[in-house]
PDB file of N, CA and C in Angstrom:
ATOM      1  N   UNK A   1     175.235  -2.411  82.579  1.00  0.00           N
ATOM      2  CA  UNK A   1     176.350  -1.887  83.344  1.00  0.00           C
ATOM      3  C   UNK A   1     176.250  -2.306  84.816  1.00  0.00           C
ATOM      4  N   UNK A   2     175.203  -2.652  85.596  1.00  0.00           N
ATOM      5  CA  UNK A   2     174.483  -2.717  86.890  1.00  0.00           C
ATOM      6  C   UNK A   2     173.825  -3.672  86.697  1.00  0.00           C
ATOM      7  N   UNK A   3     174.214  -4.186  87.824  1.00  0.00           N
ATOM      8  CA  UNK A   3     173.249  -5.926  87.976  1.00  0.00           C
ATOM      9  C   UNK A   3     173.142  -6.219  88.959  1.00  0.00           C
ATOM     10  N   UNK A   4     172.260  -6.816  89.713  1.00  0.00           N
ATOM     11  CA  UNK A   4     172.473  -7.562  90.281  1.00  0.00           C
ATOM     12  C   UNK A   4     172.058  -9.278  90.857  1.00  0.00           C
ATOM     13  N   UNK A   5     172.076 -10.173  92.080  1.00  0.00           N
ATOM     14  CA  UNK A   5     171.532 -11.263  92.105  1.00  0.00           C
ATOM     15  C   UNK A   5     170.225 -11.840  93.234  1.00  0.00           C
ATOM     16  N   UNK A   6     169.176 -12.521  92.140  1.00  0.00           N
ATOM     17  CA  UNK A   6     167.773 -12.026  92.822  1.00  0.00           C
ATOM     18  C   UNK A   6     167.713 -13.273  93.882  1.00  0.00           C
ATOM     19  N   UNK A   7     166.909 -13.823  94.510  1.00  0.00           N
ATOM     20  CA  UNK A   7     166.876 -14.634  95.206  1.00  0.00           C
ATOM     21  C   UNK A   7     166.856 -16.211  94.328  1.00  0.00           C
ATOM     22  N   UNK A   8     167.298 -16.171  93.608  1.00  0.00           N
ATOM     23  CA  UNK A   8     167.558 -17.462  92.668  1.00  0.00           C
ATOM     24  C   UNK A   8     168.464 -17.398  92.035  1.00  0.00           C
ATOM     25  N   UNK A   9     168.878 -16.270  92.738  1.00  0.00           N
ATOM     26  CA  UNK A   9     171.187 -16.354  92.467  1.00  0.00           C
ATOM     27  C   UNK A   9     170.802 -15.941  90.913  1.00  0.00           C
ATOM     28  N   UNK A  10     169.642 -15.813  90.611  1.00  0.00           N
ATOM     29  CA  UNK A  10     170.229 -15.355  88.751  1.00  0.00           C
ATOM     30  C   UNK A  10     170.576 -13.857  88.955  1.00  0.00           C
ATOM     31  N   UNK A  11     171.415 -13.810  87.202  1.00  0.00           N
ATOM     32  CA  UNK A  11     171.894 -12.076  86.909  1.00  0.00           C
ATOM     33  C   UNK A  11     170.835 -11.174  86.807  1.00  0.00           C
ATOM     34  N   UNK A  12     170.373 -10.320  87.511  1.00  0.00           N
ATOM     35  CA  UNK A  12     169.281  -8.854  86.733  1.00  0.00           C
ATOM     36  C   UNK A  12     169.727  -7.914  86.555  1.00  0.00           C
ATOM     37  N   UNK A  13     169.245  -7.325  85.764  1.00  0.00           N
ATOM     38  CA  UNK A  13     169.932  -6.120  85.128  1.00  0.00           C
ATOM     39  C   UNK A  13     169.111  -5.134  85.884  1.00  0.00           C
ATOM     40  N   UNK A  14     170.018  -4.037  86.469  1.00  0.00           N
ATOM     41  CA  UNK A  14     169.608  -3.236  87.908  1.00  0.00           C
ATOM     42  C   UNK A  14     168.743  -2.214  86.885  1.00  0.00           C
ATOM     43  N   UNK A  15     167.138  -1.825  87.039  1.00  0.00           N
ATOM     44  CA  UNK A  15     166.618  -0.901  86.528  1.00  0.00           C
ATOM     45  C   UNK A  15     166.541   0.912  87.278  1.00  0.00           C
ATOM     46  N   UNK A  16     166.284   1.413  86.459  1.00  0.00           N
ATOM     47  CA  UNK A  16     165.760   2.653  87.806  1.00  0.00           C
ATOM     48  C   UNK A  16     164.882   2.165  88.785  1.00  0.00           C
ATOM     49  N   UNK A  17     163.449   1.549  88.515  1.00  0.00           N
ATOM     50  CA  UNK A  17     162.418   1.194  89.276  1.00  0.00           C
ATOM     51  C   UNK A  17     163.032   0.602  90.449  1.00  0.00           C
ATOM     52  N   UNK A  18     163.969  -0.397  90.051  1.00  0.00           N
ATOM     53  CA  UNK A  18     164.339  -1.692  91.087  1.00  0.00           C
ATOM     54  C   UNK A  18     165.343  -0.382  92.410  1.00  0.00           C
ATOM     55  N   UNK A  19     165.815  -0.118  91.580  1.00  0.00           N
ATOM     56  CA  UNK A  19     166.984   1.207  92.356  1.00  0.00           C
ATOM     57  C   UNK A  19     166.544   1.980  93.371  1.00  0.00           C
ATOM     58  N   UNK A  20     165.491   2.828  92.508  1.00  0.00           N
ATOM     59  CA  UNK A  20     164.948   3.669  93.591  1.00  0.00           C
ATOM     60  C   UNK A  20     163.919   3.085  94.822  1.00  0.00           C
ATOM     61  N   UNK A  21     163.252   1.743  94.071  1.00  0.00           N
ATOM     62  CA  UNK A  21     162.524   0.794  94.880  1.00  0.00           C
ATOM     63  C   UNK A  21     163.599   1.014  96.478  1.00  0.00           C
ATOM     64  N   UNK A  22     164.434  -0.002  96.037  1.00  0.00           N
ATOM     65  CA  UNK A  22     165.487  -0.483  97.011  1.00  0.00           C
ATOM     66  C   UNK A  22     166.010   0.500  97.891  1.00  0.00           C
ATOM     67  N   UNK A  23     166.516   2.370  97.302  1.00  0.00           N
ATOM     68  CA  UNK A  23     166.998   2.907  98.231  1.00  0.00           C
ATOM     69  C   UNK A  23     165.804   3.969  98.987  1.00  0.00           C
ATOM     70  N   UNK A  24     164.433   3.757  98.360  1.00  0.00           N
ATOM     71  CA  UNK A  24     163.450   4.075  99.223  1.00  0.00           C
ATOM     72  C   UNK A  24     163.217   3.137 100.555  1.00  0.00           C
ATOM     73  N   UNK A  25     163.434   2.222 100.407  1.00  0.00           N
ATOM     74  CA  UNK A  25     162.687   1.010 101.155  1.00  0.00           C
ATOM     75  C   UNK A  25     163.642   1.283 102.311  1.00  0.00           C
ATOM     76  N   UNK A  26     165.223   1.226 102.131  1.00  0.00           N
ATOM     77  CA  UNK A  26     166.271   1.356 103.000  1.00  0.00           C
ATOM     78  C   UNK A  26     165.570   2.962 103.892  1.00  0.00           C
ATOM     79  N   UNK A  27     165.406   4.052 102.807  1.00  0.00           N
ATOM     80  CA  UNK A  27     165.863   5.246 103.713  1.00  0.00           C
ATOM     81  C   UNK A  27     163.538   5.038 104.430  1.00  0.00           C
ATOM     82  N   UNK A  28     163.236   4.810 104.052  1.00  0.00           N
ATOM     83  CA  UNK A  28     161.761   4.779 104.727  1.00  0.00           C
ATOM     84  C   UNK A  28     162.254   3.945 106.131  1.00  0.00           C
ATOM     85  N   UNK A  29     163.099   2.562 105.919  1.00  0.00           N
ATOM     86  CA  UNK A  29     162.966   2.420 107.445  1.00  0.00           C
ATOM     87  C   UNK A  29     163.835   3.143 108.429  1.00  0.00           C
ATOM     88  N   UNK A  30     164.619   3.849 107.610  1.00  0.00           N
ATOM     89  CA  UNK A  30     165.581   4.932 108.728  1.00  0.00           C
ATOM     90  C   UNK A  30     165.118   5.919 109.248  1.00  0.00           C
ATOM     91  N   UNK A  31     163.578   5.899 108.682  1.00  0.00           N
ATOM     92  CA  UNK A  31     162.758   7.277 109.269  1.00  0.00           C
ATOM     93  C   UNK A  31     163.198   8.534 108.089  1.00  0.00           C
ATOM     94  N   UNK A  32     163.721   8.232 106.504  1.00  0.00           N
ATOM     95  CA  UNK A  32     164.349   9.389 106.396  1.00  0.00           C
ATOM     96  C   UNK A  32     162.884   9.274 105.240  1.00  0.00           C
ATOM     97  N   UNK A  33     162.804  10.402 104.315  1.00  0.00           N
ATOM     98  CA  UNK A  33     161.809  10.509 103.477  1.00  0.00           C
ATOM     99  C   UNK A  33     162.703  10.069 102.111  1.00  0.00           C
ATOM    100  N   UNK A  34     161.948   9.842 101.019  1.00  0.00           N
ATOM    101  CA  UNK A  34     161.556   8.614 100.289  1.00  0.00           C
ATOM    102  C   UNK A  34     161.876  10.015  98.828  1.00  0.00           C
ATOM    103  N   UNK A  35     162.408   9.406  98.031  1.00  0.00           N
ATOM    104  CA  UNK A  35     163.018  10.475  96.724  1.00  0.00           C
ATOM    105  C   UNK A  35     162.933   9.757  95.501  1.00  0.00           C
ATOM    106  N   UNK A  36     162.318  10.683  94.255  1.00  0.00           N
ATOM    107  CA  UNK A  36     162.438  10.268  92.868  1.00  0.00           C
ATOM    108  C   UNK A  36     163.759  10.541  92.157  1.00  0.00           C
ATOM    109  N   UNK A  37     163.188   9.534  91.176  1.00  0.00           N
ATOM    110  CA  UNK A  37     164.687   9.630  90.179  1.00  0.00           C
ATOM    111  C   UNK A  37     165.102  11.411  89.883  1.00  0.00           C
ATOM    112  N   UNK A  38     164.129  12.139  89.842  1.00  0.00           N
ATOM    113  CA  UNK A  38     164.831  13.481  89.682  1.00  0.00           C
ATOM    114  C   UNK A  38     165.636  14.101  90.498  1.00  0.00           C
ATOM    115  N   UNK A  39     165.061  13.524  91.433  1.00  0.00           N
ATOM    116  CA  UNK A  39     166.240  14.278  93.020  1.00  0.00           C
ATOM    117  C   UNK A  39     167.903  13.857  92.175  1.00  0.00           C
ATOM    118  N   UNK A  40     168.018  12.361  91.406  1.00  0.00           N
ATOM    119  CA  UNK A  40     169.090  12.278  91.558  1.00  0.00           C
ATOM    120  C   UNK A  40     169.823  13.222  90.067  1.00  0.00           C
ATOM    121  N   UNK A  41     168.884  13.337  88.917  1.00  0.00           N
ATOM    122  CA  UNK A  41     168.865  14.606  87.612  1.00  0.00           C
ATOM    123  C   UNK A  41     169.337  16.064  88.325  1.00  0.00           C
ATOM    124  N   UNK A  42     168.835  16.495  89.571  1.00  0.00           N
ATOM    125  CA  UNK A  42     169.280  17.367  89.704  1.00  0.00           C
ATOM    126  C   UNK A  42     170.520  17.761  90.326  1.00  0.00           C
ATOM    127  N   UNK A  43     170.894  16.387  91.169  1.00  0.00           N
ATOM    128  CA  UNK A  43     172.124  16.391  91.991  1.00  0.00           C
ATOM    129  C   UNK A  43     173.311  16.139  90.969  1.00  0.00           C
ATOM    130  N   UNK A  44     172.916  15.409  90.166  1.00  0.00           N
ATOM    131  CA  UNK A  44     174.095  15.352  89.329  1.00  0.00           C
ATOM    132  C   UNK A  44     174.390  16.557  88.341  1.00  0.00           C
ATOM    133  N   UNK A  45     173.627  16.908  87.851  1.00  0.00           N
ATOM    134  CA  UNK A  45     173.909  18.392  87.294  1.00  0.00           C
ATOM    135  C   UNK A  45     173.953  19.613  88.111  1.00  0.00           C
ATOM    136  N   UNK A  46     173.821  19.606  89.674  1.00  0.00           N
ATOM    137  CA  UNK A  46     174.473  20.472  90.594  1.00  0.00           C
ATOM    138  C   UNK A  46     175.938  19.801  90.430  1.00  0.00           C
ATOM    139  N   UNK A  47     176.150  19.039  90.866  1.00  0.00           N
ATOM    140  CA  UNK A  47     177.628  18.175  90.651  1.00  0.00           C
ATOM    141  C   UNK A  47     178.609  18.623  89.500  1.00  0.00           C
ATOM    142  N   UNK A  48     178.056  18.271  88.467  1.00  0.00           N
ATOM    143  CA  UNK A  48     178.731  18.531  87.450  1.00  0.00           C
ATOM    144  C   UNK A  48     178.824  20.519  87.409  1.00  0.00           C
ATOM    145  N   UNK A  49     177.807  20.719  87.374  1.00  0.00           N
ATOM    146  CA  UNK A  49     178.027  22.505  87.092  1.00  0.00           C
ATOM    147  C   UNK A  49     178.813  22.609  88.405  1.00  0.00           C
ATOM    148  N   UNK A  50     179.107  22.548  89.891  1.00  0.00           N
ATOM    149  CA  UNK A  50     179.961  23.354  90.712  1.00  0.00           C
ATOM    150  C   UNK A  50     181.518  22.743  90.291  1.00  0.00           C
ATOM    151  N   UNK A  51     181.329  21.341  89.546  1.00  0.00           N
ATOM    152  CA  UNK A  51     183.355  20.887  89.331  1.00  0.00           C
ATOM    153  C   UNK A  51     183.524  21.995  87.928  1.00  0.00           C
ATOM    154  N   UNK A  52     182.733  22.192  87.419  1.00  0.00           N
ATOM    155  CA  UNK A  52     182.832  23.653  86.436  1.00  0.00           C
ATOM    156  C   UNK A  52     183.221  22.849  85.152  1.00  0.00           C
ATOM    157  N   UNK A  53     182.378  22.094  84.968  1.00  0.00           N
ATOM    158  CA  UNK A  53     181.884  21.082  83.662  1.00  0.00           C
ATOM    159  C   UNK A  53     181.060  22.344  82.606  1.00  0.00           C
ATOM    160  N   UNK A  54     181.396  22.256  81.334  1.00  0.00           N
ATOM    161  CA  UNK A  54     180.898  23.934  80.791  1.00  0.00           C
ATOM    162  C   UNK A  54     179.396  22.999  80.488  1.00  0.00           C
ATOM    163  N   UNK A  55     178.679  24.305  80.252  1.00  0.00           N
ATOM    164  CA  UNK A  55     177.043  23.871  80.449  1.00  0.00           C
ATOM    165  C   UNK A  55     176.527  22.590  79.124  1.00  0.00           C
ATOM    166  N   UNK A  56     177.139  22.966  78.119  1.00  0.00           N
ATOM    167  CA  UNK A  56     176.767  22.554  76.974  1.00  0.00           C
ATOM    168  C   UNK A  56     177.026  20.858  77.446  1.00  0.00           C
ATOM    169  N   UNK A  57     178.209  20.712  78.010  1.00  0.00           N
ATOM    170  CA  UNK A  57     178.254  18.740  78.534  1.00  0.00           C
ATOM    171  C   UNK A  57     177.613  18.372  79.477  1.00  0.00           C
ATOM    172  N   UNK A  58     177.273  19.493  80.598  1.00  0.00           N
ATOM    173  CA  UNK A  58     175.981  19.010  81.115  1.00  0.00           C
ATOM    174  C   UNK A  58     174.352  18.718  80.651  1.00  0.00           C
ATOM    175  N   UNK A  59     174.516  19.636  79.345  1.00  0.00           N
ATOM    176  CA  UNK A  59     173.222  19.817  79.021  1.00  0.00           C
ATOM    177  C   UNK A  59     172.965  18.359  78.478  1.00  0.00           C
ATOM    178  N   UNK A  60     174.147  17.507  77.347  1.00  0.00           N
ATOM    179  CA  UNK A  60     173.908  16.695  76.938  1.00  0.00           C
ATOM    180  C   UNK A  60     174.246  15.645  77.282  1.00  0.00           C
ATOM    181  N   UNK A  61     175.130  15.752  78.578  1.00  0.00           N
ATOM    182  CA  UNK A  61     174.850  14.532  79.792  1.00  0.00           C
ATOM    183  C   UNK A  61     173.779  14.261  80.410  1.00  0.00           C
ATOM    184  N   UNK A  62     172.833  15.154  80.749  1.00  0.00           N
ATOM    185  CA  UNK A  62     171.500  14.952  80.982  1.00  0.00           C
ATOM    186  C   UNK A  62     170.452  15.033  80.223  1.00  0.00           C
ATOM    187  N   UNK A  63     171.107  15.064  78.751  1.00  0.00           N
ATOM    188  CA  UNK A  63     170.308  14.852  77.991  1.00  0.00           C
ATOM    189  C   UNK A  63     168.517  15.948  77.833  1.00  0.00           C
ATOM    190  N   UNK A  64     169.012  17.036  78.769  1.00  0.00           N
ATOM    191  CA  UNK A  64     168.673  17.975  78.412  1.00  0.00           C
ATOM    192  C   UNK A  64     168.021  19.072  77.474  1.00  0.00           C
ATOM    193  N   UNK A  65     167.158  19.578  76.787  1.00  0.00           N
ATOM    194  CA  UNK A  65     166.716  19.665  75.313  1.00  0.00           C
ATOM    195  C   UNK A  65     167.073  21.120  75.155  1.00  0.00           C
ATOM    196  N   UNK A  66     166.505  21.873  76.861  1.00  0.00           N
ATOM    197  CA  UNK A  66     166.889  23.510  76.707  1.00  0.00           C
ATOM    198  C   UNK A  66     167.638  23.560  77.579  1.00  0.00           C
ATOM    199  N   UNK A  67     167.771  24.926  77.877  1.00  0.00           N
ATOM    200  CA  UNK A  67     168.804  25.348  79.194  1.00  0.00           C
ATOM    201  C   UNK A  67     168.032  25.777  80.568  1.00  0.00           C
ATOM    202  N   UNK A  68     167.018  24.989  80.547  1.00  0.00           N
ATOM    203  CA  UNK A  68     166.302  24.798  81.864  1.00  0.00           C
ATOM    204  C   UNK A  68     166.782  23.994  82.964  1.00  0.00           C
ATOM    205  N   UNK A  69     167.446  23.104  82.996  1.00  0.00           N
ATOM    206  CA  UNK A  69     168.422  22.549  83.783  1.00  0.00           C
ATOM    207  C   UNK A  69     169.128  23.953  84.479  1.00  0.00           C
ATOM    208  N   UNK A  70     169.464  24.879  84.076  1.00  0.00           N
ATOM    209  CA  UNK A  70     170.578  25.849  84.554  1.00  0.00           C
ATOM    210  C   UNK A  70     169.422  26.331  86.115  1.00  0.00           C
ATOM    211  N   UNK A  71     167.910  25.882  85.804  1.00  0.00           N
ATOM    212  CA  UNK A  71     167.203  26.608  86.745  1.00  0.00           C
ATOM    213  C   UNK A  71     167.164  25.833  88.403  1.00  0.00           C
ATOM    214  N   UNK A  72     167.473  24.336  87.915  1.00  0.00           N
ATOM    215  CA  UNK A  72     167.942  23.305  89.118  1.00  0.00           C
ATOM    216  C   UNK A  72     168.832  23.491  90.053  1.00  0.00           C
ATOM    217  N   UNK A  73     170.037  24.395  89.173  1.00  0.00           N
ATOM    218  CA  UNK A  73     171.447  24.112  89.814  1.00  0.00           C
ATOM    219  C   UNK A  73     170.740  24.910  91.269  1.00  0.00           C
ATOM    220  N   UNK A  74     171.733  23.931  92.287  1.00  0.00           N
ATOM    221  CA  UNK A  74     171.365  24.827  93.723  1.00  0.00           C
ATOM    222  C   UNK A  74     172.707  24.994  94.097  1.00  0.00           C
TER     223      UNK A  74
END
């Protein structure tokens, strides 16, 4: 779905690693602190639960197993 082009102009297929690599590297030199892929698990299921998405499509949008996710929402 996500790609992008590496220094030999070829296609890569954008991973988490490469992702979070990249927007650590950006926010470390802005002085800002540095975040895992969960920061973004929990923002999106804050997201989804305040547009008032019912729990059960969040649960299995995040692929979720229990209803421990409900303990994230901020």
């Amino acid at each position: 779905l996500f790609a992008y082009r590496d220094d030999g102009d070829a296609l890569v297929p954008l991973t988490k690693r490469a992702f979070l690599s990249r927007l650590n590297e950006i926010w470390k030199a802005a002085g800002m602190e540095t975040v895992s892929g969960h920061c973004f698990r929990i923002g999106g299921t804050t997201a989804l639960l305040r547009l008032g998405v019912d729990t059960d499509i969040v649960k299995v949008s995040g692929r979720w197993k229990s209803d421990s996710f409900l303990r994230y929402w901020r």
